[in-house]
N, C-alpha and C. Protein backbone atom coordinates (compact mmCIF):
# COMPACT_ATOMS: atom_id res chain seq x y z
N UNK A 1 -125.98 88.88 9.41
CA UNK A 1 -127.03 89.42 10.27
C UNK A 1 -127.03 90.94 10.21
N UNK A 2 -128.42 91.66 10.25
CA UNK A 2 -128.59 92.75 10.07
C UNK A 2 -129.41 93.57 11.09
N UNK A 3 -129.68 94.72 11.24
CA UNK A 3 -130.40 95.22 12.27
C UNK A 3 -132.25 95.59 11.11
N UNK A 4 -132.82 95.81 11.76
CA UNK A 4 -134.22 95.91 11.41
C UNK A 4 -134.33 96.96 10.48
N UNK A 5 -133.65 98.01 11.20
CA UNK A 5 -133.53 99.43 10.54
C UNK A 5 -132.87 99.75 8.74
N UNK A 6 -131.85 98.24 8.57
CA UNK A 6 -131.52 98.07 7.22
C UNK A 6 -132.98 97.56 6.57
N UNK A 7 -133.67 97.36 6.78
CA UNK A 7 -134.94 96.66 5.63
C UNK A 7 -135.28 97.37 4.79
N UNK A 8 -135.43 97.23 3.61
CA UNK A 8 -136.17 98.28 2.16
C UNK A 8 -137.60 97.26 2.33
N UNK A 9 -138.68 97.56 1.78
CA UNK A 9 -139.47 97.42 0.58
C UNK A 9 -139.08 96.38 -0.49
N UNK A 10 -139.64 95.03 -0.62
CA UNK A 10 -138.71 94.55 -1.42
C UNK A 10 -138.16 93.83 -1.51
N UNK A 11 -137.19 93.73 0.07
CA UNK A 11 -136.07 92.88 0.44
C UNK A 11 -137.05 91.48 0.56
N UNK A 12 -136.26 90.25 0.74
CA UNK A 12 -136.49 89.33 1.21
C UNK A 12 -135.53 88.46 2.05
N UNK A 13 -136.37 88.33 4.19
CA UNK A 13 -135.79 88.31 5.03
C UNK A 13 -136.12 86.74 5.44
N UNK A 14 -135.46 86.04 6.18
CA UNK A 14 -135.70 85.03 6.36
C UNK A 14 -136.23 85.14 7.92
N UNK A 15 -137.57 85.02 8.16
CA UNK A 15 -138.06 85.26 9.73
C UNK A 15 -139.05 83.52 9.66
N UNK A 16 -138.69 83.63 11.00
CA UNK A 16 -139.33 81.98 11.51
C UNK A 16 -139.34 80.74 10.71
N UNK A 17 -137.67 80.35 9.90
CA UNK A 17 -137.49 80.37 8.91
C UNK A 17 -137.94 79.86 7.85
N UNK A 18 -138.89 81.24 7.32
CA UNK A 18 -139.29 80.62 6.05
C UNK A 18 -138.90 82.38 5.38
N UNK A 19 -138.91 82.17 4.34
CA UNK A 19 -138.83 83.46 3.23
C UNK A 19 -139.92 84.33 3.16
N UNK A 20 -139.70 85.91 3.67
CA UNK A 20 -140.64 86.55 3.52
C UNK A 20 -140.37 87.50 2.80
N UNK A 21 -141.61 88.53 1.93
CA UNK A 21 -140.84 89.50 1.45
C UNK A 21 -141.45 90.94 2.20
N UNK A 22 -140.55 92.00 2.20
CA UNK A 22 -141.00 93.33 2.97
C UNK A 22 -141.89 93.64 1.78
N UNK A 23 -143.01 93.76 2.46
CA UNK A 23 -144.21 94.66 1.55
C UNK A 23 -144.30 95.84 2.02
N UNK A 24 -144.53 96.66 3.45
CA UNK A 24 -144.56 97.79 4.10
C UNK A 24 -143.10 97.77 5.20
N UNK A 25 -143.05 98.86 5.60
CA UNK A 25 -142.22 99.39 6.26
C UNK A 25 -142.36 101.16 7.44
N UNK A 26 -142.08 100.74 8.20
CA UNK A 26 -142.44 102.12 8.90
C UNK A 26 -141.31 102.01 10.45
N UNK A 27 -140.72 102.94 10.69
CA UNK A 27 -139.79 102.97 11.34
C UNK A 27 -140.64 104.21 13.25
N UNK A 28 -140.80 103.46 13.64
CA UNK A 28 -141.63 104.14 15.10
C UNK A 28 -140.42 104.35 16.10
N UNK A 29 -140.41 105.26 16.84
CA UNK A 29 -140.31 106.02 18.25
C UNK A 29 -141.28 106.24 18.98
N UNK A 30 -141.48 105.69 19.57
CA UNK A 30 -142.73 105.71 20.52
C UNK A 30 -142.18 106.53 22.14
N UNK A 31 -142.09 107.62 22.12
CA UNK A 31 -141.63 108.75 23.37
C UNK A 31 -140.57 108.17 23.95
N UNK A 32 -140.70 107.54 25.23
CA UNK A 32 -139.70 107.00 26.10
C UNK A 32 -139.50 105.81 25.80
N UNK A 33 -140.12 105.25 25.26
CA UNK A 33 -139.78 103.58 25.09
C UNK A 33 -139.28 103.60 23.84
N UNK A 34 -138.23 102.09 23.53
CA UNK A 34 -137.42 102.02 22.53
C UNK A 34 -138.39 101.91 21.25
N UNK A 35 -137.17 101.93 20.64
CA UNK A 35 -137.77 102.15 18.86
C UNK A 35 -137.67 101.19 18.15
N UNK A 36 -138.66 100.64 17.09
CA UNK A 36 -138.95 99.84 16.84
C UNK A 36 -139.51 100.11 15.02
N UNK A 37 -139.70 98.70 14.50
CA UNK A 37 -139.79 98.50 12.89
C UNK A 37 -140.97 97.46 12.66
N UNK A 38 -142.00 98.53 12.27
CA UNK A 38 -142.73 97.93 12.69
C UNK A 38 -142.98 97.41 10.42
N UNK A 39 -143.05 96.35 10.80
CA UNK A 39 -142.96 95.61 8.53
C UNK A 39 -144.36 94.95 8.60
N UNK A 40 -144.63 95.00 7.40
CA UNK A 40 -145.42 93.45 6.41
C UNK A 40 -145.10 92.96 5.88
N UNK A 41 -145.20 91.45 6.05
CA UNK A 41 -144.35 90.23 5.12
C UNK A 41 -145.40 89.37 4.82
N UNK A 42 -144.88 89.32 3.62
CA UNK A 42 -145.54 88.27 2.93
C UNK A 42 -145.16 86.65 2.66
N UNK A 43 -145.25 86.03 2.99
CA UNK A 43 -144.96 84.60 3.02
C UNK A 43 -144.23 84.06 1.31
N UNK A 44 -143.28 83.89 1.17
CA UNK A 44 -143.07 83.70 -0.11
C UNK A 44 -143.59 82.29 -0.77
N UNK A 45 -143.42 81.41 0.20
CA UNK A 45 -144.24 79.87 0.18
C UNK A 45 -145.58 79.65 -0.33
N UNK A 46 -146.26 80.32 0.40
CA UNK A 46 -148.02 80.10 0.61
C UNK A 46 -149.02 81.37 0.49
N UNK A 47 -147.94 82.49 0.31
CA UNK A 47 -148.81 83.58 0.07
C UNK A 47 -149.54 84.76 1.27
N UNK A 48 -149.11 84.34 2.48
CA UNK A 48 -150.11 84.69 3.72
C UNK A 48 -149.13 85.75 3.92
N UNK A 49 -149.82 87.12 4.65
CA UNK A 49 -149.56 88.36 4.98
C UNK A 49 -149.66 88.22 6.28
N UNK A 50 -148.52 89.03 6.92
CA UNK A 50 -148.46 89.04 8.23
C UNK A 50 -147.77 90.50 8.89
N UNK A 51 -148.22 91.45 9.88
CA UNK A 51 -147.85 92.67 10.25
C UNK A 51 -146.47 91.79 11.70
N UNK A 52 -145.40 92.59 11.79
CA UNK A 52 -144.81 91.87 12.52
C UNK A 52 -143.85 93.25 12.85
N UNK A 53 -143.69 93.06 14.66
CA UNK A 53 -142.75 94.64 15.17
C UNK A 53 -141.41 93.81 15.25
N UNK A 54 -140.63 94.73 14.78
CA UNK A 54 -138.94 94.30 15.15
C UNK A 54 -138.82 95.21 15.89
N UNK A 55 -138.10 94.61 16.86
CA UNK A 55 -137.54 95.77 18.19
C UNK A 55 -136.08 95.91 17.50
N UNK A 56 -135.78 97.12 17.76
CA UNK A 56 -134.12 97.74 17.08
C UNK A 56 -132.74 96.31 17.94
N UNK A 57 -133.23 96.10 18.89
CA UNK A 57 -132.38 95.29 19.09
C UNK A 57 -132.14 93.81 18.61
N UNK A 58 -133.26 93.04 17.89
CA UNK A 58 -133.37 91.91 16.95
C UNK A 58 -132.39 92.27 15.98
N UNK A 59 -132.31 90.94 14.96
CA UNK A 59 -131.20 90.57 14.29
C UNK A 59 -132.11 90.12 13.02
N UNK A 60 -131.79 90.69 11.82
CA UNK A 60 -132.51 90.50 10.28
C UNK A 60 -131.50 89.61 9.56
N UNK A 61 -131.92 88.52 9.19
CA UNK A 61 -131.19 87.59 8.09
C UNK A 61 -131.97 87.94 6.65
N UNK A 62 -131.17 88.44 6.15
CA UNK A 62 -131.49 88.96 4.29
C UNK A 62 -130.75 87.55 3.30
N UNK A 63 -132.07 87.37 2.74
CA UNK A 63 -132.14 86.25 1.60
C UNK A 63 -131.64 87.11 0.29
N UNK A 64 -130.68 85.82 -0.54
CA UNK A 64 -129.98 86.18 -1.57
C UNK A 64 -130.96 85.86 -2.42
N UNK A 65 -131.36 87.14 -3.62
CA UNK A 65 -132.30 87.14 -4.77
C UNK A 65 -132.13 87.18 -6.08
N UNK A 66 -132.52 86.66 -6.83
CA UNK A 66 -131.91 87.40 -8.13
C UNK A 66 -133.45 87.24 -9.42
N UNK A 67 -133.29 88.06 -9.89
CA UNK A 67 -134.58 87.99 -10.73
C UNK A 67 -133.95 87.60 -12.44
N UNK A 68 -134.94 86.50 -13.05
CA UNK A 68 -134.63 86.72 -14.48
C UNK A 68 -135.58 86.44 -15.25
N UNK A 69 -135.57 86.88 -16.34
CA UNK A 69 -136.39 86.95 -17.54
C UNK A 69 -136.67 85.11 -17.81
N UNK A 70 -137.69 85.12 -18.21
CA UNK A 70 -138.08 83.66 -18.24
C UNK A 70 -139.54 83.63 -19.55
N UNK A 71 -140.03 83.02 -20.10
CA UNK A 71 -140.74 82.91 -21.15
C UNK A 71 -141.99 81.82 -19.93
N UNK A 72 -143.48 82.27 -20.09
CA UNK A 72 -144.10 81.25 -19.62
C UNK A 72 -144.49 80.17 -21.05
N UNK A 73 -144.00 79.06 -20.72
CA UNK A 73 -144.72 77.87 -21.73
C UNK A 73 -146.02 77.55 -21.54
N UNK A 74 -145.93 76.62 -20.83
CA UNK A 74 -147.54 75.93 -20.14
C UNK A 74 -147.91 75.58 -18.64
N UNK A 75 -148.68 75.02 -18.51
CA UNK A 75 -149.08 74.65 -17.24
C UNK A 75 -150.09 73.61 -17.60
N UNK A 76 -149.67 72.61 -16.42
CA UNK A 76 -150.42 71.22 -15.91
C UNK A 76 -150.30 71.01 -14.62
N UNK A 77 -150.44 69.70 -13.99
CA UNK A 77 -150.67 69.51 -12.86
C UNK A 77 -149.60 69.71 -11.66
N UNK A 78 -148.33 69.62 -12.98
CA UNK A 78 -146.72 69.99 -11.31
C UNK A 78 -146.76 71.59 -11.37
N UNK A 79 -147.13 71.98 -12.73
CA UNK A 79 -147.17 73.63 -11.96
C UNK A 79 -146.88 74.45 -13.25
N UNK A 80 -146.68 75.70 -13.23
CA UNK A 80 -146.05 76.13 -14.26
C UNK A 80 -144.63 76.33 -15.06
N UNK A 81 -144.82 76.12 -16.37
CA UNK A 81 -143.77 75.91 -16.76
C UNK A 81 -142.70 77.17 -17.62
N UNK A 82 -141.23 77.39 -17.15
CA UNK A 82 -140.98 78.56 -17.43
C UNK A 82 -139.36 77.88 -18.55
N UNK A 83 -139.10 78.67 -19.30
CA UNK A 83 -138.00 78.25 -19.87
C UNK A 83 -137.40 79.68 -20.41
N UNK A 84 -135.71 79.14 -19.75
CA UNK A 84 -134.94 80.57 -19.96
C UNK A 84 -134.52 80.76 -21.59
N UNK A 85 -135.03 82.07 -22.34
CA UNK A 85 -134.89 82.63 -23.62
C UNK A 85 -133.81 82.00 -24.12
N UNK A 86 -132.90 81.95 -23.85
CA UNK A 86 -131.15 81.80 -24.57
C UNK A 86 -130.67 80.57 -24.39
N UNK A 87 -131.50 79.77 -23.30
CA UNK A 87 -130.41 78.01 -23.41
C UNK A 87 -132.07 77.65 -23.18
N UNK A 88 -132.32 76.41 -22.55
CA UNK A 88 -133.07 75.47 -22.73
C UNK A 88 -133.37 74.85 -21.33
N UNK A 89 -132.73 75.49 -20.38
CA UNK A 89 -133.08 75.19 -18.88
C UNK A 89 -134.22 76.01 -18.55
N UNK A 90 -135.51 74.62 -18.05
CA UNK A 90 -136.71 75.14 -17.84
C UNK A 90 -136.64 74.65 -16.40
N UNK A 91 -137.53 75.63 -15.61
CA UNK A 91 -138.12 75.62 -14.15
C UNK A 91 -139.85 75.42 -14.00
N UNK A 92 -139.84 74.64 -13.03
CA UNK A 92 -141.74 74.42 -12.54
C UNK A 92 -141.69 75.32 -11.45
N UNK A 93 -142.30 76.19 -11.44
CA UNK A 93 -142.94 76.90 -10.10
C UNK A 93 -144.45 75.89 -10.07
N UNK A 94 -144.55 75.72 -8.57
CA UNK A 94 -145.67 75.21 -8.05
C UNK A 94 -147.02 75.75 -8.45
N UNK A 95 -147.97 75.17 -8.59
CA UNK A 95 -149.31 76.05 -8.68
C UNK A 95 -149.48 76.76 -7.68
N UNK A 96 -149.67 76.20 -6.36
CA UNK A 96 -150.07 77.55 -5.11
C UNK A 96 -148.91 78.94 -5.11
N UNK A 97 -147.45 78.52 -5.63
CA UNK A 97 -147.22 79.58 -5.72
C UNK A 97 -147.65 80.97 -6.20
N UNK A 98 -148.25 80.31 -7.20
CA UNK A 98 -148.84 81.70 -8.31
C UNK A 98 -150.67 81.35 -8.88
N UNK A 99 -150.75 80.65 -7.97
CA UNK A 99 -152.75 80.94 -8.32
C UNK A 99 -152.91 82.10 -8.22
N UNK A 100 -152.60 83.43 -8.13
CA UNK A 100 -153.51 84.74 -7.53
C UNK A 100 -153.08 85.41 -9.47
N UNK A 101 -151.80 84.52 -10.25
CA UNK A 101 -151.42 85.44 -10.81
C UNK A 101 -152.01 84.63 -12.04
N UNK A 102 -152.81 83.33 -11.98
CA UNK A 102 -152.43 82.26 -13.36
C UNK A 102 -153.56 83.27 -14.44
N UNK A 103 -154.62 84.14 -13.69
CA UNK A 103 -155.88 85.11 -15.15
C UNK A 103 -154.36 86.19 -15.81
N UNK A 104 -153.41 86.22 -15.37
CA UNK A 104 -152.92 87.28 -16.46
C UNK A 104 -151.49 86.20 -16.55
N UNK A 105 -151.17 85.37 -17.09
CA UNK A 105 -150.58 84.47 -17.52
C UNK A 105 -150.46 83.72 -18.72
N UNK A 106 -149.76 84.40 -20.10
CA UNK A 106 -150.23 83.99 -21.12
C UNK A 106 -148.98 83.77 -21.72
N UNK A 107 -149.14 82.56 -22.41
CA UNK A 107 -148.35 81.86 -22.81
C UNK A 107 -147.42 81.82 -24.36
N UNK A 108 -146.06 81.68 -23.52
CA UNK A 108 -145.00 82.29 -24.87
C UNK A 108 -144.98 84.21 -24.27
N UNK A 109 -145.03 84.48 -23.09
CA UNK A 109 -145.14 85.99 -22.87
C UNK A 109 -143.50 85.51 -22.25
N UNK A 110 -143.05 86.91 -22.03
CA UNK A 110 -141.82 86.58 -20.75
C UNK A 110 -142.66 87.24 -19.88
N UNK A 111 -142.06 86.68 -18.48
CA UNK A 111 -141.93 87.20 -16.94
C UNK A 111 -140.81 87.33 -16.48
N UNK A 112 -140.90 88.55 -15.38
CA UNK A 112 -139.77 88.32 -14.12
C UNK A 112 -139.82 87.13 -13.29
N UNK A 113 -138.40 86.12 -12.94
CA UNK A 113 -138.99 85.24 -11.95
C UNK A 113 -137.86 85.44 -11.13
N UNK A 114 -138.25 85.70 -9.46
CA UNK A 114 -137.66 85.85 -8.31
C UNK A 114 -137.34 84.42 -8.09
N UNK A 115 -136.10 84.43 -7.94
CA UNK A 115 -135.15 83.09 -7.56
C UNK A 115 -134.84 84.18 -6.20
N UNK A 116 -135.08 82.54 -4.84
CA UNK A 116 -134.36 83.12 -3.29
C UNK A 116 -133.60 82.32 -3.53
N UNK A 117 -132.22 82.06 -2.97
CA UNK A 117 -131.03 81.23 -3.03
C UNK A 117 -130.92 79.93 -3.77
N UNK A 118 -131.53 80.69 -5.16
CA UNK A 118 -131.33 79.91 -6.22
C UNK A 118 -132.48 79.09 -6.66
N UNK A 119 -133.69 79.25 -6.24
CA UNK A 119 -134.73 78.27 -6.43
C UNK A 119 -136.02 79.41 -6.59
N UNK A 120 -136.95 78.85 -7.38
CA UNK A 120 -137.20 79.96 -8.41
C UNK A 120 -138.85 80.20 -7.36
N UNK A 121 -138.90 81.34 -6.79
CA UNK A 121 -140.25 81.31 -5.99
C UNK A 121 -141.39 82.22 -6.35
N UNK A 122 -141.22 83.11 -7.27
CA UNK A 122 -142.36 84.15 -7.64
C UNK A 122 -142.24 84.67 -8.86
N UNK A 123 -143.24 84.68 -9.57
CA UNK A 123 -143.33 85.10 -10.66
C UNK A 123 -143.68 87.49 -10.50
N UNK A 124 -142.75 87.45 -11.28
CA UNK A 124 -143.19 89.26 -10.99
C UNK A 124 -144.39 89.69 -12.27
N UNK A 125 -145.41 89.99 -12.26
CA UNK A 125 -146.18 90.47 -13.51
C UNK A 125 -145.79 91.80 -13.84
N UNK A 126 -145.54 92.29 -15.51
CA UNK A 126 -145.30 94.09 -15.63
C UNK A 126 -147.24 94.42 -15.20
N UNK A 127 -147.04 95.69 -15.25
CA UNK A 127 -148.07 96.86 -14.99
C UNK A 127 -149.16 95.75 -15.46
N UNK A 128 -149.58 95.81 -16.98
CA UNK A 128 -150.07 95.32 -17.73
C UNK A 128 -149.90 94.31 -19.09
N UNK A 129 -151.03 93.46 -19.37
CA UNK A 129 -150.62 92.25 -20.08
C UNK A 129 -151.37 91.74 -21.44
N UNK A 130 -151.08 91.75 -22.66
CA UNK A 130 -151.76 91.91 -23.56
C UNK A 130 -152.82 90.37 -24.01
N UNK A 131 -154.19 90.45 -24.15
CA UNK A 131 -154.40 88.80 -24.28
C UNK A 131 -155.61 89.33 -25.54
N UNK A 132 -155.61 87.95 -25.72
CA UNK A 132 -156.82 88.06 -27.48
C UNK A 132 -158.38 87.46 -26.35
N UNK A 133 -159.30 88.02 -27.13
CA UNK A 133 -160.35 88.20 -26.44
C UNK A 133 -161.27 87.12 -27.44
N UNK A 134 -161.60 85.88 -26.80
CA UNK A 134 -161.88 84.89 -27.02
C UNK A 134 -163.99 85.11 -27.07
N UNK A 135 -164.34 85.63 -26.14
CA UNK A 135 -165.94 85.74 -25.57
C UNK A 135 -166.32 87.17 -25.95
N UNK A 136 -166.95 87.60 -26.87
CA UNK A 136 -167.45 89.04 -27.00
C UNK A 136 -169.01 89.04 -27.11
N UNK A 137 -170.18 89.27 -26.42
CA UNK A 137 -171.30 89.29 -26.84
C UNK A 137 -171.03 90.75 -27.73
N UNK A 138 -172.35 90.25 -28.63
CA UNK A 138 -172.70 91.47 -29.54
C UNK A 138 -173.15 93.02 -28.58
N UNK A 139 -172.97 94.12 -29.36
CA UNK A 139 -173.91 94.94 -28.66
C UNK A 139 -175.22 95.50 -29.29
N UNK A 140 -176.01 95.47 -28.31
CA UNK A 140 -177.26 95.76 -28.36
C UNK A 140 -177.72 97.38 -29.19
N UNK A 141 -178.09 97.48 -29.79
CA UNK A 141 -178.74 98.98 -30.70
C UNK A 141 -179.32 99.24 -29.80
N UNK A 142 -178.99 100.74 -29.20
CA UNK A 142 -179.84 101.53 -28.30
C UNK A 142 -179.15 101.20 -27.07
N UNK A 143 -178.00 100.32 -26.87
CA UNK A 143 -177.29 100.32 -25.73
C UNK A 143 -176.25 101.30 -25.34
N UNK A 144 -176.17 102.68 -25.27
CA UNK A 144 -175.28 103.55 -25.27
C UNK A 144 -176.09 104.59 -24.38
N UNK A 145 -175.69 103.88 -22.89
CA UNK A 145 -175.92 104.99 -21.94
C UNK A 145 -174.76 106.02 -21.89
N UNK A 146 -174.13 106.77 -20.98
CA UNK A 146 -173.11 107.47 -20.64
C UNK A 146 -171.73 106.77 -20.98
N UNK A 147 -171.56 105.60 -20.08
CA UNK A 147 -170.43 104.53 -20.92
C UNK A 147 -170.94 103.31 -20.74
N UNK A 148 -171.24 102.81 -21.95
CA UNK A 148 -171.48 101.57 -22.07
C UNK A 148 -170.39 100.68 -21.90
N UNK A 149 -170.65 99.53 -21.34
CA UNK A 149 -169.65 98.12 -21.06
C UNK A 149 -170.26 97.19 -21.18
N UNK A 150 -169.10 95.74 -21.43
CA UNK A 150 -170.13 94.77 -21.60
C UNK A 150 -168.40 93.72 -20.88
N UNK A 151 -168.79 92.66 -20.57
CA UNK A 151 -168.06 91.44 -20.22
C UNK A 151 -167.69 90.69 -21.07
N UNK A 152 -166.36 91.33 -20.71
CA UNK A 152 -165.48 90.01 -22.38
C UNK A 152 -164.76 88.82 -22.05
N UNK A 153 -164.75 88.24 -22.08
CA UNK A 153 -163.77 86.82 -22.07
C UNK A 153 -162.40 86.97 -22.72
N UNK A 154 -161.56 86.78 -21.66
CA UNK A 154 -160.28 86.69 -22.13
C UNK A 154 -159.29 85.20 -22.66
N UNK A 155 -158.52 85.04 -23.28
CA UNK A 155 -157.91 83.84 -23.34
C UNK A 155 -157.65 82.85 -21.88
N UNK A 156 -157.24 83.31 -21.04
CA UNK A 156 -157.02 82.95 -19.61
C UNK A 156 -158.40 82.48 -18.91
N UNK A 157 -159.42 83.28 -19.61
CA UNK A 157 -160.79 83.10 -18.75
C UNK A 157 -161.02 83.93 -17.96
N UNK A 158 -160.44 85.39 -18.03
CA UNK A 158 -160.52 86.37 -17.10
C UNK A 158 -161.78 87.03 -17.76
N UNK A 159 -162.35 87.25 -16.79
CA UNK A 159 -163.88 87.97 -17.46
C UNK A 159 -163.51 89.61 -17.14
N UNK A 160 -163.85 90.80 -17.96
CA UNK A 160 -163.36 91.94 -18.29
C UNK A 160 -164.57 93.40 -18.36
N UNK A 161 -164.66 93.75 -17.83
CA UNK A 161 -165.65 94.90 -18.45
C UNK A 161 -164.77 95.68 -19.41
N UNK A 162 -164.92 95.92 -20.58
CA UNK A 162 -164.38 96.81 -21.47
C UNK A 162 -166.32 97.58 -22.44
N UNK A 163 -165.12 98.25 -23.11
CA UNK A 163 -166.38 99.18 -24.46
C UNK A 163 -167.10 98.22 -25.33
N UNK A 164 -168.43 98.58 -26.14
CA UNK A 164 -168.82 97.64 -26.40
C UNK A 164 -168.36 97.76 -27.83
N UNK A 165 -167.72 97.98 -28.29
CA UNK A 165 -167.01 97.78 -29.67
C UNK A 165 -165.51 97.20 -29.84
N UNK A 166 -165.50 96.64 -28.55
CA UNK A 166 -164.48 95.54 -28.41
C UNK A 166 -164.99 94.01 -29.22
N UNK A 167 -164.22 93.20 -30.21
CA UNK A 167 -165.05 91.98 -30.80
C UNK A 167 -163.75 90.97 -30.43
N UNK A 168 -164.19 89.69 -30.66
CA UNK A 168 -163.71 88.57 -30.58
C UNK A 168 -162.66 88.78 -31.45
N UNK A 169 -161.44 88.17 -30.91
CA UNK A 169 -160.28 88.08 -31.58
C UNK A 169 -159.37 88.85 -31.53
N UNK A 170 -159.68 89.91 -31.47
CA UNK A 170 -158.95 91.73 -30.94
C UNK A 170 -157.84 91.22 -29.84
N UNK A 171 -156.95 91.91 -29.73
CA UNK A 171 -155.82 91.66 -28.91
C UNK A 171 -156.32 93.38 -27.55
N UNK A 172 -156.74 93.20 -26.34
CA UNK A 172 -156.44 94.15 -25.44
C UNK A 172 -155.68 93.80 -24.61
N UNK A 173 -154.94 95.11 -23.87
CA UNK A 173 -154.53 95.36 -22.78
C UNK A 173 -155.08 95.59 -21.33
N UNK A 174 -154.95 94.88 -20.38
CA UNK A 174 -155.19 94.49 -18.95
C UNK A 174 -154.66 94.84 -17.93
N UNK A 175 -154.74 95.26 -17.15
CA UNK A 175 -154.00 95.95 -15.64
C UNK A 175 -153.82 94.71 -15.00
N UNK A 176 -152.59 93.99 -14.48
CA UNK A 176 -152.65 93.62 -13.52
C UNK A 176 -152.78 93.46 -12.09
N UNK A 177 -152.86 94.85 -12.11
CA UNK A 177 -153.35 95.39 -10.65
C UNK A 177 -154.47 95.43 -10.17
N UNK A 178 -155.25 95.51 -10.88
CA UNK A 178 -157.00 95.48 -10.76
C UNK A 178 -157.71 94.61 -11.73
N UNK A 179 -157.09 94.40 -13.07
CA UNK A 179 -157.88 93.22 -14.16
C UNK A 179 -158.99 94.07 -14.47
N UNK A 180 -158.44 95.76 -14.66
CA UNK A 180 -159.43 96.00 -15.83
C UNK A 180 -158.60 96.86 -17.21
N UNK A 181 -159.72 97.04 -17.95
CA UNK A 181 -159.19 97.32 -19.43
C UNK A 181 -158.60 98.53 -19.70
N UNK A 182 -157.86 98.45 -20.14
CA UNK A 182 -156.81 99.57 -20.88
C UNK A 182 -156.67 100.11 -21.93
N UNK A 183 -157.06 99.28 -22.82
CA UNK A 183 -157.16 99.58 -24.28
C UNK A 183 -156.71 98.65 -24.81
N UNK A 184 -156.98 98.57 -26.33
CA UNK A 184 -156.69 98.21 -27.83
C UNK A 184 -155.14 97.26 -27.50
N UNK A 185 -154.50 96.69 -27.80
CA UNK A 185 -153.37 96.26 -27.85
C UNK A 185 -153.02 96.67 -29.18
C-alpha cells in the first residue's frame, strides 16, 4: 500500500478493483483544507476514462507490470493474436481490448504488450507505423491547388489523406496519434 502522492503517469493502480492506468496527474492544496491528488484513469479492461480525487490520506495499491516485445500474427473472432520472437508462446488479447488500436495493426510488425500480473492487457503502439497502400485513386490533371490530397486506403482499411503522387502498393508511414501521413516509408 501506497499513499496517492507516490503515483507517476503511467503507473498502473488497482482502484475499485479493477486495473487502471494513471493518464494525468496533478497534486492540489486547496488553502486551509487538506491536500489532495487529484488523477485520470483509464480502465485497463474496457477502455473507459474516469477523473477521480485521492485525498492524501487514502491508500494506493500499485499493479505489477511488465512490458514485452511481441510480433502481431492475426486476428479472428477470440481476439488478437501475438507470439513471443524467440520461443513459440503465443497470447490472445481480447478484441475490446484493442478496437481503438486494430487501423494501425499490421501483421508480422512487433508491439509493446503490457502484461498486469502476468496476463497480457494492452497493446503499446510506437509513434508511427509503416503499411502498403492498397486504394490509390488516380490524380486528376489540373488538380494542384496549394496542397493537394487525396484519400488512400491502407492495408488495415484506414482511410488517409496523403499527396497525390502517393500510388498503390507504396509502403507509407502513419501517426498513430492522429492517423495521418508522414511520409514515404
Amino acid at each position: 500500500m501506497s499513499t496517492p502522492t507516490e503515483m507517476r503517469k503511467g503507473n498502473v493502480i488497482l482502484h475499485n478493483g479493477k486495473p487502471y492506468a494513471v493518464t494525468s496527474i496533478d497534486h492540489r492544496t486547496p488553502g486551509r483544507r487538506p491536500s489532495f491528488v487529484q488523477a485520470g484513469l483509464k480502465n485497463m479492461i474496457d477502455g473507459t476514462t474516469l477523473e477521480y480525487k485521492f485525498m492524501n490520506s487514502e491508500s494506493v495499491t500499485f499493479m505489477q507490470t511488465d512490458t514485452k516485445p511481441m510480433e502481431f500474427s492475426y486476428v479472428d473472432d477470440m481476439g488478437f493474436h501475438m507470439m513471443e520472437p524467440e520461443g513459440l508462446d503465443e497470447v490472445i488479447i481480447p478484441l475490446r481490448m484493442v478496437e481503438d488500436l486494430k487501423d494501425y495493426m499490421v501483421e508480422g510488425t512487433n508491439y509493446n504488450v503490457l502484461f498486469i500480473e502476468g496476463k497480457a492487457a494492452r497493446v503499446e503502439l510506437p509513434a508511427s507505423v509503416e503499411m502498403e497502400v492498397i486504394e490509390s485513386p488516380e490524380a486528376v490533371r489540373g488538380d494542384t491547388s496549394s496542397s493537394p490530397q487525396k484519400t488512400i486506403i491502407l492495408q488495415t482499411g484506414l482511410a488517409v489523406q496523403a499527396p497525390l503522387f502517393i500510388k498503390k502498393g507504396e509502403k507509407v508511414r502513419v501517426s498513430t496519434e492522429d492517423g495521418s501521413y508522414q511520409g514515404r516509408a
